[in-house]
Protein backbone atom coordinates (compact mmCIF):
# COMPACT_ATOMS: atom_id res chain seq x y z
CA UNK A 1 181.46 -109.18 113.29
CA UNK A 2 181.60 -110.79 116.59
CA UNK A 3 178.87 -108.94 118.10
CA UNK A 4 176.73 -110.47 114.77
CA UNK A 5 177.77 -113.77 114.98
CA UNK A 6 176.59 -113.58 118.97
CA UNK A 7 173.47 -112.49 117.86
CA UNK A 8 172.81 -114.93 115.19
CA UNK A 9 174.11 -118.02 117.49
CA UNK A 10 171.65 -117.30 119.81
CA UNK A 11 168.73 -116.81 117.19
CA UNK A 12 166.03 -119.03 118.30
CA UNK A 13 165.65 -121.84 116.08
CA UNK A 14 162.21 -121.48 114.52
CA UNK A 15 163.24 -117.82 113.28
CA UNK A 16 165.66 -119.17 110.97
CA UNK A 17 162.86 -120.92 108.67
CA UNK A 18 161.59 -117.39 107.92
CA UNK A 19 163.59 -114.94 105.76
CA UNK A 20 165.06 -112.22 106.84
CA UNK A 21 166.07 -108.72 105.10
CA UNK A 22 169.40 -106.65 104.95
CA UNK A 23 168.92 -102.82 104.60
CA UNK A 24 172.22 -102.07 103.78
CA UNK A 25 174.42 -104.83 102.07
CA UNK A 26 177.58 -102.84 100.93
CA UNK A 27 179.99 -105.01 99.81
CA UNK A 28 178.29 -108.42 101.65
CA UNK A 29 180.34 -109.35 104.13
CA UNK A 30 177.64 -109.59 106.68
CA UNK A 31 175.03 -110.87 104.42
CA UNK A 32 177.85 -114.44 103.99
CA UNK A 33 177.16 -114.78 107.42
CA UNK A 34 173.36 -114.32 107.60
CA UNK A 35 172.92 -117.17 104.93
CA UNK A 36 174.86 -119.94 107.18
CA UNK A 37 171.41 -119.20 109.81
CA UNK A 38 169.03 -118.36 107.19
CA UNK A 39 167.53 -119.92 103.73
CA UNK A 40 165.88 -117.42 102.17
CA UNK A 41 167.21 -113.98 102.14
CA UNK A 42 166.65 -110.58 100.81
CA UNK A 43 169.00 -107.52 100.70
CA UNK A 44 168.30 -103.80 99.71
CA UNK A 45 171.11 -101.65 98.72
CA UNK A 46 171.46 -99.07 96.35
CA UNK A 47 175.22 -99.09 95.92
CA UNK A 48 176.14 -95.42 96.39
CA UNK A 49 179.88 -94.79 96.78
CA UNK A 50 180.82 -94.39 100.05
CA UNK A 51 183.25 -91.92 100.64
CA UNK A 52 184.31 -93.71 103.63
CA UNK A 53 186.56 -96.39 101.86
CA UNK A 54 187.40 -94.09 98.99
CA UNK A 55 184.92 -96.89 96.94
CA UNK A 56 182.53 -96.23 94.01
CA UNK A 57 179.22 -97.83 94.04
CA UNK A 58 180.27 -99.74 91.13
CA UNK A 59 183.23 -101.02 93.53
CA UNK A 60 181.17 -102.00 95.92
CA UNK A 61 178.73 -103.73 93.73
CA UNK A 62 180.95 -105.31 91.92
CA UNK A 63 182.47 -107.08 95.38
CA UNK A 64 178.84 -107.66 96.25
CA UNK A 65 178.08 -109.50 93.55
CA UNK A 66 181.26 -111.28 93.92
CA UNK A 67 180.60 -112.54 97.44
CA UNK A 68 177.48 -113.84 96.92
CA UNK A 69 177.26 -115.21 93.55
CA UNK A 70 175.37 -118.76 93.45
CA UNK A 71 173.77 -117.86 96.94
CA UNK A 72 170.36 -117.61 98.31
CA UNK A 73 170.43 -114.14 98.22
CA UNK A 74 167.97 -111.86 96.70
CA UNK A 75 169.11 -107.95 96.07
CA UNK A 76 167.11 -104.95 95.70
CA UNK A 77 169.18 -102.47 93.94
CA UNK A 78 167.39 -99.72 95.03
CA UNK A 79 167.57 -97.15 98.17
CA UNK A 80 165.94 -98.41 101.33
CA UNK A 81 163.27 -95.47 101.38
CA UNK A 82 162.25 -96.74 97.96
CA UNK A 83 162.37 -100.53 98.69
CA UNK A 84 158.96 -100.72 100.67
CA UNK A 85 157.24 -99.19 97.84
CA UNK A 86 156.11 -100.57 94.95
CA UNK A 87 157.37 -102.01 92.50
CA UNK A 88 160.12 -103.47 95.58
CA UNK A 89 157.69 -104.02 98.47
CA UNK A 90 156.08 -106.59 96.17
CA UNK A 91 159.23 -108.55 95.99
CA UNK A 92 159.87 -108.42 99.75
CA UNK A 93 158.03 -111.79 102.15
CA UNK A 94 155.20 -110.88 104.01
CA UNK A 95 156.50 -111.75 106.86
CA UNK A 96 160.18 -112.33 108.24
CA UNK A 97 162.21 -113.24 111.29
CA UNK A 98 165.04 -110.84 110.78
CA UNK A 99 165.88 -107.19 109.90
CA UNK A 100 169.16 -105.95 109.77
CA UNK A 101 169.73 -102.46 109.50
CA UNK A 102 173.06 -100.97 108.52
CA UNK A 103 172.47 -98.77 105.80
CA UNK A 104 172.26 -94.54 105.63
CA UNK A 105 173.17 -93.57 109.29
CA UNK A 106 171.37 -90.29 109.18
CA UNK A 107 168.79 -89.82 112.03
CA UNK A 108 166.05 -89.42 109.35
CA UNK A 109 167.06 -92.34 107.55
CA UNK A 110 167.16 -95.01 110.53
CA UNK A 111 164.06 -93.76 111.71
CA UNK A 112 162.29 -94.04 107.96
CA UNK A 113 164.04 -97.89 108.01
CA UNK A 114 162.90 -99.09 111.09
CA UNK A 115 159.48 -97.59 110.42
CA UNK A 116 159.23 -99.51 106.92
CA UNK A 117 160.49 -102.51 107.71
CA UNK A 118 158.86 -102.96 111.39
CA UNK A 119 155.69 -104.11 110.49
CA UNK A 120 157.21 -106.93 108.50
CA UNK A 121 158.85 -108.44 111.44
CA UNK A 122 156.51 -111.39 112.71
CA UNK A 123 156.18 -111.85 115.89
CA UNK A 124 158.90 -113.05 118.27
CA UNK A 125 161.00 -111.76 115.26
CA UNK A 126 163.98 -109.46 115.70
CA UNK A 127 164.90 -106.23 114.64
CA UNK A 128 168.65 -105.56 114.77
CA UNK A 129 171.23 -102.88 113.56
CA UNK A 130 174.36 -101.97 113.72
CA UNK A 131 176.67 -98.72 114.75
CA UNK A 132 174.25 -98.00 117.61
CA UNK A 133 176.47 -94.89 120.00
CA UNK A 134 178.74 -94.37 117.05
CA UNK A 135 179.93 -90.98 116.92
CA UNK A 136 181.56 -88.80 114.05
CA UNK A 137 181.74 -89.59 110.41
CA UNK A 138 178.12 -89.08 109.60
CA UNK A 139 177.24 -91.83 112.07
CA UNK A 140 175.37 -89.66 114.64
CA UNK A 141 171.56 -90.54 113.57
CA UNK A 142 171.79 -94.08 114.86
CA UNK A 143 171.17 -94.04 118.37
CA UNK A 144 168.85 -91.19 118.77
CA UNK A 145 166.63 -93.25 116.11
CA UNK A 146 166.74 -96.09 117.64
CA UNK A 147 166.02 -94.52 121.09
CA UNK A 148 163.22 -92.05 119.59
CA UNK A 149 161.23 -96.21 118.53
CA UNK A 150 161.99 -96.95 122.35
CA UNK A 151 164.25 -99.41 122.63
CA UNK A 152 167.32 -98.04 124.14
CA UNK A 153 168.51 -101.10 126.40
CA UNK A 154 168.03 -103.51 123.70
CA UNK A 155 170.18 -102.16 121.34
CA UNK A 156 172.80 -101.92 123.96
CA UNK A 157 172.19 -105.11 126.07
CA UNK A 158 171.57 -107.87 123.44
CA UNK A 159 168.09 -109.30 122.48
CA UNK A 160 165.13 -108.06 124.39
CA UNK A 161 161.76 -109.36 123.63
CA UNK A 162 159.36 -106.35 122.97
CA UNK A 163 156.26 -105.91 121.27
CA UNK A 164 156.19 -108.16 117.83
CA UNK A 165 159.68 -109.20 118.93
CA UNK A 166 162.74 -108.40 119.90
CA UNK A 167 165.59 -105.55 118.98
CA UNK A 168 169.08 -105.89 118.90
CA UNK A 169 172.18 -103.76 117.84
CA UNK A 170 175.63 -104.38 117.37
């Protein structure tokens, strides 16, 4: 979490009046944290157990739910290839200042996410993720993803601005 809580300290100002999106929510730990910068928020998960943790999806939900209960938050229970499609992509902002990627680690999955949600970002927004050089465990797919979009140094380094805005991994 520290590496997060770096990353959102330094979020310039005006970015946190636009909402942001979660691709990958689990069971919201990170998403607490994203509401003390932002005000409107949006998370897409589908809840699948993990096999990780040894959780069901209806565990995880369940402590999702928990966690955020009376928040800002606004949850897409669906699977992030489905959530830019309608009927979902009509309940996602036009336009937002943050996406955080932590979802399905699979090469073909990051690279589907950051296509979707990149044209979202606005610009001088940020596109960030976590588990970037992760190895093992099905968590392989992250970094050549994220180096395949071309922004290696970023999502080692910090915030870089590129492009629409900047990319950042933790």
């Amino acid at each position: 979490m520290r590496g997060l809580l770096d990353l959102l300290i330094e979020l310039p100002d005006f970015l946190r009046s636009y909402p942001m999106i979660e691709i990958g929510s689990n069971t919201g730990d990170s998403i607490q944290l994203f509401a003390l910068f932002f005000r409107e928020l949006y998370c897409i998960d589908a809840f699948i157990d993990d096999g990780f943790m040894r959780r069901t999806g209806d565990d995880i939900y369940t402590m999702f739910l928990e966690k955020t209960a009376g928040s800002n938050i606004k949850l897409l229970h669906c699977k992030s290839s489905d959530a830019f499609k309608p009927p979902y992509l009509n309940s996602l902002p036009l336009s937002v200042g943050l996406v955080y990627i932590d979802c399905d680690h699979s090469y073909n999955a990051v690279k589907q996410d950051i296509i979707n949600s990149w044209p979202l970002i606005m610009e001088g927004g940020i596109l960030a993720g976590h588990d970037y050089g992760l190895h093992g465990l099905g968590q392989d797919g992250v970094k050549p993803a994220v180096d395949e979009f071309g922004y290696p140094t970023a999502f080692i380094d910090g915030v870089e601005n590129r492009k629409r805005g900047s990319v950042s991994g933790i």
